[in-house]
PDB file of N, CA and C in Angstrom:
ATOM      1  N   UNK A   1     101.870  84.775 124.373  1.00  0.00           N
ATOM      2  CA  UNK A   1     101.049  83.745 123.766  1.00  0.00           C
ATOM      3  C   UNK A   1      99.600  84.210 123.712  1.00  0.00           C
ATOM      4  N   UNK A   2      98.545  83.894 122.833  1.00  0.00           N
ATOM      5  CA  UNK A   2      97.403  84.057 122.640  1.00  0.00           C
ATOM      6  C   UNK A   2      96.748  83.348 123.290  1.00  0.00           C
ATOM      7  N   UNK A   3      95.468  84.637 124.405  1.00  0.00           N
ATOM      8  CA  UNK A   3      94.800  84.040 125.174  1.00  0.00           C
ATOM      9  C   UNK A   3      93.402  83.228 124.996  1.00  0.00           C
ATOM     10  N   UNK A   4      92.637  84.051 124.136  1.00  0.00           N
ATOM     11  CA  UNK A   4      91.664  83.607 123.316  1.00  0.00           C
ATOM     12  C   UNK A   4      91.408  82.543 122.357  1.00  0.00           C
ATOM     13  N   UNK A   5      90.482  82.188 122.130  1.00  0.00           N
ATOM     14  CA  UNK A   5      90.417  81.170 121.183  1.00  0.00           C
ATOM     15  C   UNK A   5      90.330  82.019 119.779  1.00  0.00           C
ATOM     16  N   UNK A   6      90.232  83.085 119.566  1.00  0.00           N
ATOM     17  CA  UNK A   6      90.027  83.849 118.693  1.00  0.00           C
ATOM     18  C   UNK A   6      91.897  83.864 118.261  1.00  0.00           C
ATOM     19  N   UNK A   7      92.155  84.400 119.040  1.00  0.00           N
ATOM     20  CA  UNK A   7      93.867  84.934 118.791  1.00  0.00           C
ATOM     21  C   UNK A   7      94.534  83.727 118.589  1.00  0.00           C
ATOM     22  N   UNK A   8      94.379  82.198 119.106  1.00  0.00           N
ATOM     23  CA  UNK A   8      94.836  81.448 119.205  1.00  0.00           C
ATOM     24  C   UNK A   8      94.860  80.890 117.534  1.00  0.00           C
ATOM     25  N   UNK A   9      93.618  81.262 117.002  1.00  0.00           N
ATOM     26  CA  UNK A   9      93.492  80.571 115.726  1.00  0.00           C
ATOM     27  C   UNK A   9      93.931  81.492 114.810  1.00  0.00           C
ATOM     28  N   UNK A  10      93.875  82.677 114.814  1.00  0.00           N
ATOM     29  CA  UNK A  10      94.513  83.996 114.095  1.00  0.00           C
ATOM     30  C   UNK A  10      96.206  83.267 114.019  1.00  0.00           C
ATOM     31  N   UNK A  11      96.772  83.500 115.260  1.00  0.00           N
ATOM     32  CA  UNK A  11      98.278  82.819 115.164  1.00  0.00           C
ATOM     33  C   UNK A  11      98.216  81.241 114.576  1.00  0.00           C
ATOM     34  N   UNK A  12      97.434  80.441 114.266  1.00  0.00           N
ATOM     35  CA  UNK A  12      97.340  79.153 114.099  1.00  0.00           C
ATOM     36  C   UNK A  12      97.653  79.697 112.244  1.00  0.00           C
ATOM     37  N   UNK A  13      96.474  80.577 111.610  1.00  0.00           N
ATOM     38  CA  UNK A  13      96.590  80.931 110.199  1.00  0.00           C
ATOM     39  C   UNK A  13      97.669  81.396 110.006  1.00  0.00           C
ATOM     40  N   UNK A  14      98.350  82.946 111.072  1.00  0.00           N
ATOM     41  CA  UNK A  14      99.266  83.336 110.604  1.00  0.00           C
ATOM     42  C   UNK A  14      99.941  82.132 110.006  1.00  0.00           C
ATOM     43  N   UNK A  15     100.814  81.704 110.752  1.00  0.00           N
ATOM     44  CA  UNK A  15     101.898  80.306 110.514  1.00  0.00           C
ATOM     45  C   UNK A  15     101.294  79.894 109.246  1.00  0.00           C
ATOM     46  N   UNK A  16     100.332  79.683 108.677  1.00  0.00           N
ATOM     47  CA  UNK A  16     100.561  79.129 107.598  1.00  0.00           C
ATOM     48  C   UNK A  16     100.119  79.566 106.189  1.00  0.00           C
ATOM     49  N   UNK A  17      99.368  80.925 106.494  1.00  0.00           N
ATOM     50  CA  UNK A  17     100.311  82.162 105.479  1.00  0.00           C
ATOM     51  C   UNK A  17     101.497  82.319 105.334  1.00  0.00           C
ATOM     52  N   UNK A  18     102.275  82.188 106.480  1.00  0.00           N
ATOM     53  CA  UNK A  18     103.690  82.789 106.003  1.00  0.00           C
ATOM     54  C   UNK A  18     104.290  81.772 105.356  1.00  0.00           C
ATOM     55  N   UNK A  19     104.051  80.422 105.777  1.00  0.00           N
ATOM     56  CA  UNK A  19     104.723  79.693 105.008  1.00  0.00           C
ATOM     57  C   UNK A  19     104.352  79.730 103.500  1.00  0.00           C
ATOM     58  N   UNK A  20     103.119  79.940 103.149  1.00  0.00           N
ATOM     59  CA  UNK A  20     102.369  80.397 101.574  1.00  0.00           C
ATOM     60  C   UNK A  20     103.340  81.376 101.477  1.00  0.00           C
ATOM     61  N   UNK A  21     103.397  82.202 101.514  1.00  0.00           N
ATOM     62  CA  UNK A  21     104.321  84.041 101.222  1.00  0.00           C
ATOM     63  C   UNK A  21     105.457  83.569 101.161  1.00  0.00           C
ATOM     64  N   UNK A  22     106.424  82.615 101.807  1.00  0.00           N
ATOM     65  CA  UNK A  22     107.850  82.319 101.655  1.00  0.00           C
ATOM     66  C   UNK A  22     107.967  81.691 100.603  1.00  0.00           C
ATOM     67  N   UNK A  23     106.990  80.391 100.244  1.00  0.00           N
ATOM     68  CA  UNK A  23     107.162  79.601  99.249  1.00  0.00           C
ATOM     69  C   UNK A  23     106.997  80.760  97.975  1.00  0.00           C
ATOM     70  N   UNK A  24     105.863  81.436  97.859  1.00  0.00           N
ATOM     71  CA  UNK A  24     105.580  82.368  96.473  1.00  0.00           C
ATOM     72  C   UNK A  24     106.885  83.173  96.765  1.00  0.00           C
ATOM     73  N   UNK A  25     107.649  84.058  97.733  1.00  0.00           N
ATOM     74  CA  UNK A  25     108.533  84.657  97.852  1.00  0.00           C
ATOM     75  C   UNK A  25     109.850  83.955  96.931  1.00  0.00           C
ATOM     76  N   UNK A  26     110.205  82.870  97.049  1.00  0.00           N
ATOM     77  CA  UNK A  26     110.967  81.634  96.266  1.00  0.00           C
ATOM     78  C   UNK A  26     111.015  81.680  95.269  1.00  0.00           C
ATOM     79  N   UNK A  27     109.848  81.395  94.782  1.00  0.00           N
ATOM     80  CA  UNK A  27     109.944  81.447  93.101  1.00  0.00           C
ATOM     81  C   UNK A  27     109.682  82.592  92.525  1.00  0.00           C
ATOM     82  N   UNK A  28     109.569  84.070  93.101  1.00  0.00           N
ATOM     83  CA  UNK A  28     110.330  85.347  92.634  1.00  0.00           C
ATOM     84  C   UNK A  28     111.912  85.197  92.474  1.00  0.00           C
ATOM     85  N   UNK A  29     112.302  84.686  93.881  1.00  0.00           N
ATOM     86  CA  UNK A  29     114.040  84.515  93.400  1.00  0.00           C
ATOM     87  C   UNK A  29     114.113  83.806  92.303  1.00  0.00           C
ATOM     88  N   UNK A  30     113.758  82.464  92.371  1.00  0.00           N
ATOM     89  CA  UNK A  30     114.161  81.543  91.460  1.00  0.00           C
ATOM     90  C   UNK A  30     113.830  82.256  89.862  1.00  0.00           C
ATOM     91  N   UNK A  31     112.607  82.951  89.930  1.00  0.00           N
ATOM     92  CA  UNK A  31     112.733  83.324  88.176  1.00  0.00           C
ATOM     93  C   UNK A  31     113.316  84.667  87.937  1.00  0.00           C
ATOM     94  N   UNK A  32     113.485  85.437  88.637  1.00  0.00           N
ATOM     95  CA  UNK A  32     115.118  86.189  88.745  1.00  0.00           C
ATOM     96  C   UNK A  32     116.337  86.035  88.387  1.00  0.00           C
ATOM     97  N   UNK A  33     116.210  85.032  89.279  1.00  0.00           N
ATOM     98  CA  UNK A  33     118.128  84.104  89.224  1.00  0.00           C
ATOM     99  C   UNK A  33     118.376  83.116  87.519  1.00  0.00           C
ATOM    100  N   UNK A  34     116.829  82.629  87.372  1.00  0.00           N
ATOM    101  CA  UNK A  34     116.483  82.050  85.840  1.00  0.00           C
ATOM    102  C   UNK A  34     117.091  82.937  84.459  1.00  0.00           C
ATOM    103  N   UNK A  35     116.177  84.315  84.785  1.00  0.00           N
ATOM    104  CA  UNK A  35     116.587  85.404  84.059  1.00  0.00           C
ATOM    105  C   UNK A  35     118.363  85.618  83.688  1.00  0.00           C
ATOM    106  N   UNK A  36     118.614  85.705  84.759  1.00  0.00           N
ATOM    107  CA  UNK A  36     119.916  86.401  85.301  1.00  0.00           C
ATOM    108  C   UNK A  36     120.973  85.468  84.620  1.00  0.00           C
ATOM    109  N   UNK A  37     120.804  84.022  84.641  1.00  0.00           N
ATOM    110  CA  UNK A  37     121.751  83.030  84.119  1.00  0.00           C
ATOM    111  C   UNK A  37     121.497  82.515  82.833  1.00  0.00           C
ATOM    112  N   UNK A  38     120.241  83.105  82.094  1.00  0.00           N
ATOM    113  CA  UNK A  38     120.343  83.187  81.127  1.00  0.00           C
ATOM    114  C   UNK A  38     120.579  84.780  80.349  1.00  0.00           C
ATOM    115  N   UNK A  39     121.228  85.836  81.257  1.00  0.00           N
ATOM    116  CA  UNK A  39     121.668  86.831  80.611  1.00  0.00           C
ATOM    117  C   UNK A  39     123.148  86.467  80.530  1.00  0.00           C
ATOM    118  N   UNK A  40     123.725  85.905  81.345  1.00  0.00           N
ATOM    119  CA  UNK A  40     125.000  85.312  81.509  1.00  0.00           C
ATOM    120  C   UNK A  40     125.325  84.356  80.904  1.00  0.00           C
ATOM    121  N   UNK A  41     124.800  83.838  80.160  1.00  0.00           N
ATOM    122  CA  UNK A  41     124.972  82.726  79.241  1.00  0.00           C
ATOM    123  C   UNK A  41     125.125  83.816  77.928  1.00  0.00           C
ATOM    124  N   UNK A  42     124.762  84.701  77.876  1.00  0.00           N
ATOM    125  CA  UNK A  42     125.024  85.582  76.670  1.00  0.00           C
ATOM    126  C   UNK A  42     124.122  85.164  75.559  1.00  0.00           C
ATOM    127  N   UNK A  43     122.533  84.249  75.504  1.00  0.00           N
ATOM    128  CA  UNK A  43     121.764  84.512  74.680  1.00  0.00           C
ATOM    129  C   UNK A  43     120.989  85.103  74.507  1.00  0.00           C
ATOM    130  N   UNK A  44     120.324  86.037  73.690  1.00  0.00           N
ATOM    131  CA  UNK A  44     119.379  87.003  74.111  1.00  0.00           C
ATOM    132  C   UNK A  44     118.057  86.614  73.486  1.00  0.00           C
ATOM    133  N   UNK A  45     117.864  85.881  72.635  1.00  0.00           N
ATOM    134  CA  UNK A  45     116.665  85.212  72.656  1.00  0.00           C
ATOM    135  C   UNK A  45     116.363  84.185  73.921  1.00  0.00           C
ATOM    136  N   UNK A  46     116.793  83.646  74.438  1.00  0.00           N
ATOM    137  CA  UNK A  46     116.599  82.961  75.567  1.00  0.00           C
ATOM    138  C   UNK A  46     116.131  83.589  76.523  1.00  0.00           C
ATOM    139  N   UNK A  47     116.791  84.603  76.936  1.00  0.00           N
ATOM    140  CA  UNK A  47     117.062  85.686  78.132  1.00  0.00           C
ATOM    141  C   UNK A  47     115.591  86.133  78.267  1.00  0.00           C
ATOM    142  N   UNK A  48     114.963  86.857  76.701  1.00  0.00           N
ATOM    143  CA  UNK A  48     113.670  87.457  76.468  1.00  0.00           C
ATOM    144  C   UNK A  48     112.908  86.601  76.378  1.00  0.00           C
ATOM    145  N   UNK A  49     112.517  85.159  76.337  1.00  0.00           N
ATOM    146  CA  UNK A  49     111.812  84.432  76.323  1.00  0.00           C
ATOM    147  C   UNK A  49     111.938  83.860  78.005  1.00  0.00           C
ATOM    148  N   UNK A  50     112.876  83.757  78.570  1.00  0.00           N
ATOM    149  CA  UNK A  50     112.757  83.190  79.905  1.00  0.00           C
ATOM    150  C   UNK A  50     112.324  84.851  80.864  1.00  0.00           C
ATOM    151  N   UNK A  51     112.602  86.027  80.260  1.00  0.00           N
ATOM    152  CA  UNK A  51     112.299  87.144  80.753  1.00  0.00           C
ATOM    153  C   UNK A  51     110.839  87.255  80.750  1.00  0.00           C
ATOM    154  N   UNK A  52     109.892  86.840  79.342  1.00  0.00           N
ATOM    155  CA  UNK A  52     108.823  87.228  79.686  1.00  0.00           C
ATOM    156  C   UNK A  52     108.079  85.831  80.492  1.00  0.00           C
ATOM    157  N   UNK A  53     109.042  85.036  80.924  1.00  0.00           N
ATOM    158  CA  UNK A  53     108.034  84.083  81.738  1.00  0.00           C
ATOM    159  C   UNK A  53     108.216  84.661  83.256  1.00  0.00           C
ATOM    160  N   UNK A  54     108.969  85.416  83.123  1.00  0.00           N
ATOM    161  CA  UNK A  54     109.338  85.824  85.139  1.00  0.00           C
ATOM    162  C   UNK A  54     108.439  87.167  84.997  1.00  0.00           C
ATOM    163  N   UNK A  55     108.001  87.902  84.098  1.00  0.00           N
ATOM    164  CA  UNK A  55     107.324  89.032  84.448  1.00  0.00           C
ATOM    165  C   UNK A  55     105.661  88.707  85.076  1.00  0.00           C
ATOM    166  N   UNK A  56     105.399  87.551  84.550  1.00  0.00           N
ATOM    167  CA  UNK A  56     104.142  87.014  84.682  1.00  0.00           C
ATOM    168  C   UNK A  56     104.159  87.077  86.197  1.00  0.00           C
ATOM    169  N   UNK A  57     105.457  86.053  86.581  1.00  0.00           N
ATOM    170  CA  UNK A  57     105.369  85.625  88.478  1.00  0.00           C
ATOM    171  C   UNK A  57     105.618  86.852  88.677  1.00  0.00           C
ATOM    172  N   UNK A  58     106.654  87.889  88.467  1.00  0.00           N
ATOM    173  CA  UNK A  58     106.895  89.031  89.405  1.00  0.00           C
ATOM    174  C   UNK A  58     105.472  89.790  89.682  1.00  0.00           C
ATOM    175  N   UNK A  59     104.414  89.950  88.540  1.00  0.00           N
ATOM    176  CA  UNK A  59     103.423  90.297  88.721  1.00  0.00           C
ATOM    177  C   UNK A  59     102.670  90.307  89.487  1.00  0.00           C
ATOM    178  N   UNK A  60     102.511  88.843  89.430  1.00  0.00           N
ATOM    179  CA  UNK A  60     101.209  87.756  90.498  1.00  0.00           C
ATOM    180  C   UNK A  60     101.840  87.777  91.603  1.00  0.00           C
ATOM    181  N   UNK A  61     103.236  87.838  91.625  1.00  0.00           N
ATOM    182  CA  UNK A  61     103.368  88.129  93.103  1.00  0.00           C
ATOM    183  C   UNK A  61     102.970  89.496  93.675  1.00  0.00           C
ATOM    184  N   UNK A  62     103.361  90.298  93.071  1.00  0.00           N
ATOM    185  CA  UNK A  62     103.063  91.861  93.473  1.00  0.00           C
ATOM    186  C   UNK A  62     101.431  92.179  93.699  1.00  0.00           C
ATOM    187  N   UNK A  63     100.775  91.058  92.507  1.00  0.00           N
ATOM    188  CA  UNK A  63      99.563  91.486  92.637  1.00  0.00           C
ATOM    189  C   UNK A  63      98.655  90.717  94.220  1.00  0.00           C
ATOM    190  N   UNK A  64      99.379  90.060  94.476  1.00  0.00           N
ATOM    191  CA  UNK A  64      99.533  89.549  95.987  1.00  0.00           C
ATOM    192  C   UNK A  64     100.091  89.898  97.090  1.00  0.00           C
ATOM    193  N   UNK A  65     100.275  91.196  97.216  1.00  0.00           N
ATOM    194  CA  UNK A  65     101.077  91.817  97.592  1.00  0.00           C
ATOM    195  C   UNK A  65     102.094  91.563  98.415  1.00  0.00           C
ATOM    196  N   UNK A  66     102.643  90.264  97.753  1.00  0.00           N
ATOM    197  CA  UNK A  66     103.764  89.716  98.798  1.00  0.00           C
ATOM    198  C   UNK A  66     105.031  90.603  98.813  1.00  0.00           C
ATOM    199  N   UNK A  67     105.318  91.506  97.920  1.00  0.00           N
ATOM    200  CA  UNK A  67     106.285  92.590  97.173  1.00  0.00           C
ATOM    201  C   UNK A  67     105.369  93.485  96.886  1.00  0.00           C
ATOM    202  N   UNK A  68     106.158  94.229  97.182  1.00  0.00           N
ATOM    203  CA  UNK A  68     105.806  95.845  96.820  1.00  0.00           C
ATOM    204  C   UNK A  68     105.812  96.004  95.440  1.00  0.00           C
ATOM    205  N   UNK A  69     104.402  96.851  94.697  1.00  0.00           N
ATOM    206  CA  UNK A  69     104.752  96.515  93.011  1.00  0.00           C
ATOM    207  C   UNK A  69     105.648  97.720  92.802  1.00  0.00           C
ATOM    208  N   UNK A  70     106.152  98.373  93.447  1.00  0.00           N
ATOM    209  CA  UNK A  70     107.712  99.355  92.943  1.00  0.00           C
ATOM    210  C   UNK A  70     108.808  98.373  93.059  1.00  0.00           C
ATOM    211  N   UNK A  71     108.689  97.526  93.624  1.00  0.00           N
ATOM    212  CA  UNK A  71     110.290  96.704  93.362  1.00  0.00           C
ATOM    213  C   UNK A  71     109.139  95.727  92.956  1.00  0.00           C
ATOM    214  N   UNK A  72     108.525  95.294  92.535  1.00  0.00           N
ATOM    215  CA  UNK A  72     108.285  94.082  90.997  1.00  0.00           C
ATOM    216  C   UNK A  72     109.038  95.164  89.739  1.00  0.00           C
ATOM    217  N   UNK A  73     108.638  96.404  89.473  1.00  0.00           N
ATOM    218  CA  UNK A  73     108.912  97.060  88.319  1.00  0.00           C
ATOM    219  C   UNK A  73     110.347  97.896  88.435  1.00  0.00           C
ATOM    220  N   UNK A  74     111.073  97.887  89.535  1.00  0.00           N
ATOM    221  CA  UNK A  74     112.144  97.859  89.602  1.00  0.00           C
ATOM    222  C   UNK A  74     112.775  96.408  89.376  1.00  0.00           C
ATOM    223  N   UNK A  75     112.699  95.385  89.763  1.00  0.00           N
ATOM    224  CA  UNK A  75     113.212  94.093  89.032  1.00  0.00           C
ATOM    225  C   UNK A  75     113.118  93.638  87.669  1.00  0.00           C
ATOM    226  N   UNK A  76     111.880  93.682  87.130  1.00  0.00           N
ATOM    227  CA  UNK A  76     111.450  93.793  85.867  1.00  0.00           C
ATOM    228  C   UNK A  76     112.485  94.964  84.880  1.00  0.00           C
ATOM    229  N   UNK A  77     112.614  96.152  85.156  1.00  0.00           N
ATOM    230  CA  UNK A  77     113.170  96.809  84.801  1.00  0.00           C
ATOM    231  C   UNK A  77     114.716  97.097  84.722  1.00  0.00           C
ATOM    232  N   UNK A  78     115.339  96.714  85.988  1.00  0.00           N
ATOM    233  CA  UNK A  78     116.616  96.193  85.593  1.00  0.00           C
ATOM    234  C   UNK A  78     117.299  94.898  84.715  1.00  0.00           C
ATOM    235  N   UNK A  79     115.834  93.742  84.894  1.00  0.00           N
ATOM    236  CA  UNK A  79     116.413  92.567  84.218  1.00  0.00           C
ATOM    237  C   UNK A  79     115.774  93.114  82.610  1.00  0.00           C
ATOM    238  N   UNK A  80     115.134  93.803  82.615  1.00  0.00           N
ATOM    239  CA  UNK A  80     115.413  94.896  81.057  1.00  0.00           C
ATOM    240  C   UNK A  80     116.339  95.097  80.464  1.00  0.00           C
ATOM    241  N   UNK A  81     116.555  96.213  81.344  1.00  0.00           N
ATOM    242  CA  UNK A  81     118.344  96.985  80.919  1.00  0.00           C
ATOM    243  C   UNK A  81     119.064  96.092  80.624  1.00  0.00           C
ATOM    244  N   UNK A  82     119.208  95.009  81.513  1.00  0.00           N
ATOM    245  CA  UNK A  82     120.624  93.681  81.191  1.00  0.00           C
ATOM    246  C   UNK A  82     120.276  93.273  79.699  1.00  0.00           C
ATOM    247  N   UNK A  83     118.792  93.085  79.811  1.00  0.00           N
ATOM    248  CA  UNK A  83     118.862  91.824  78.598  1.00  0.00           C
ATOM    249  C   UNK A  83     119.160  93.192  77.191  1.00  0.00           C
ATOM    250  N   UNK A  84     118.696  94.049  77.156  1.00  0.00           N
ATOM    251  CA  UNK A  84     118.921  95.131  75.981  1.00  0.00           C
ATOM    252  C   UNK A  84     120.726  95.499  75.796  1.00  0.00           C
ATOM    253  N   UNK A  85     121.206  95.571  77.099  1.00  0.00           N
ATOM    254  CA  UNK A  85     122.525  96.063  77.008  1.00  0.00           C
ATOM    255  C   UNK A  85     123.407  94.290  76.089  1.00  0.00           C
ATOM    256  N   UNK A  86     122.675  93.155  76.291  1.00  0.00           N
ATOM    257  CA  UNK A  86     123.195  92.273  75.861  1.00  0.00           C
ATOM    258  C   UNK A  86     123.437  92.295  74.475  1.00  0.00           C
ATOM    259  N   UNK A  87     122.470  92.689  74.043  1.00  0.00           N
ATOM    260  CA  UNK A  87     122.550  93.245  72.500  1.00  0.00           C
ATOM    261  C   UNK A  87     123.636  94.504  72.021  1.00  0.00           C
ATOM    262  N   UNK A  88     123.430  95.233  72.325  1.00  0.00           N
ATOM    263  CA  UNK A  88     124.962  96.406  72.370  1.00  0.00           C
ATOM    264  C   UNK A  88     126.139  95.688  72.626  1.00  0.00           C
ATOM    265  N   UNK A  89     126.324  94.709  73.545  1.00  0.00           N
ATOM    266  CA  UNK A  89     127.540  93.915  73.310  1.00  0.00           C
ATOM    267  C   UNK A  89     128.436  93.078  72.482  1.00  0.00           C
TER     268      UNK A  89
END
C-alpha cells in the first residue's frame, strides 16, 4: 500500500485512468466487431462506410496510446483485406 500522500494520490489517479483506458479500450472492440458483422452480412458498401467510421476510433485510440499503433494498422489492415476479398466473392 502507498505510504505517502504523494503515492497515495498517484494510486487514487491510477484507478481512474484505467477505468478511462478500459472504457476507450471497448469501443475499439465494439467498432471492430461493427466492422466485422457488417462484413458478414455480405454488404460491401456498408462494410466500407462502417469501416471508415472505425478507422477514425482505431486511430484516436492509438493516438492515445492505449494500443500500440502497429496493431491499430494491423487491425485496420486486416479489416481491409476482408472488406476487398468481399468483392472477389
Amino acid at each position: 500500500m502507498a505510504n505517502s500522500a504523494q503515492a497515495r494520490k498517484r494510486a487514487r489517479q491510477a484507478v481512474k485512468q484505467r477505468a478511462h483506458n478500459i472504457s476507450l479500450r471497448s469501443s475499439l472492440r465494439t467498432a471492430v466487431k461493427r466492422v466485422q458483422k457488417a462484413i458478414a452480412a455480405g454488404d460491401k458498401a456498408a462494410a466500407q462506410s462502417v469501416y471508415q467510421e472505425s478507422v477514425s476510433v482505431i486511430d484516436r485510440i492509438a493516438d492515445k496510446k492505449i494500443i500500440h499503433k502497429n496493431k491499430a494498422a494491423r487491425h485496420k489492415s486486416r479489416l481491409s483485406q476482408q472488406i476487398k476479398a468481399l468483392a472477389a466473392a
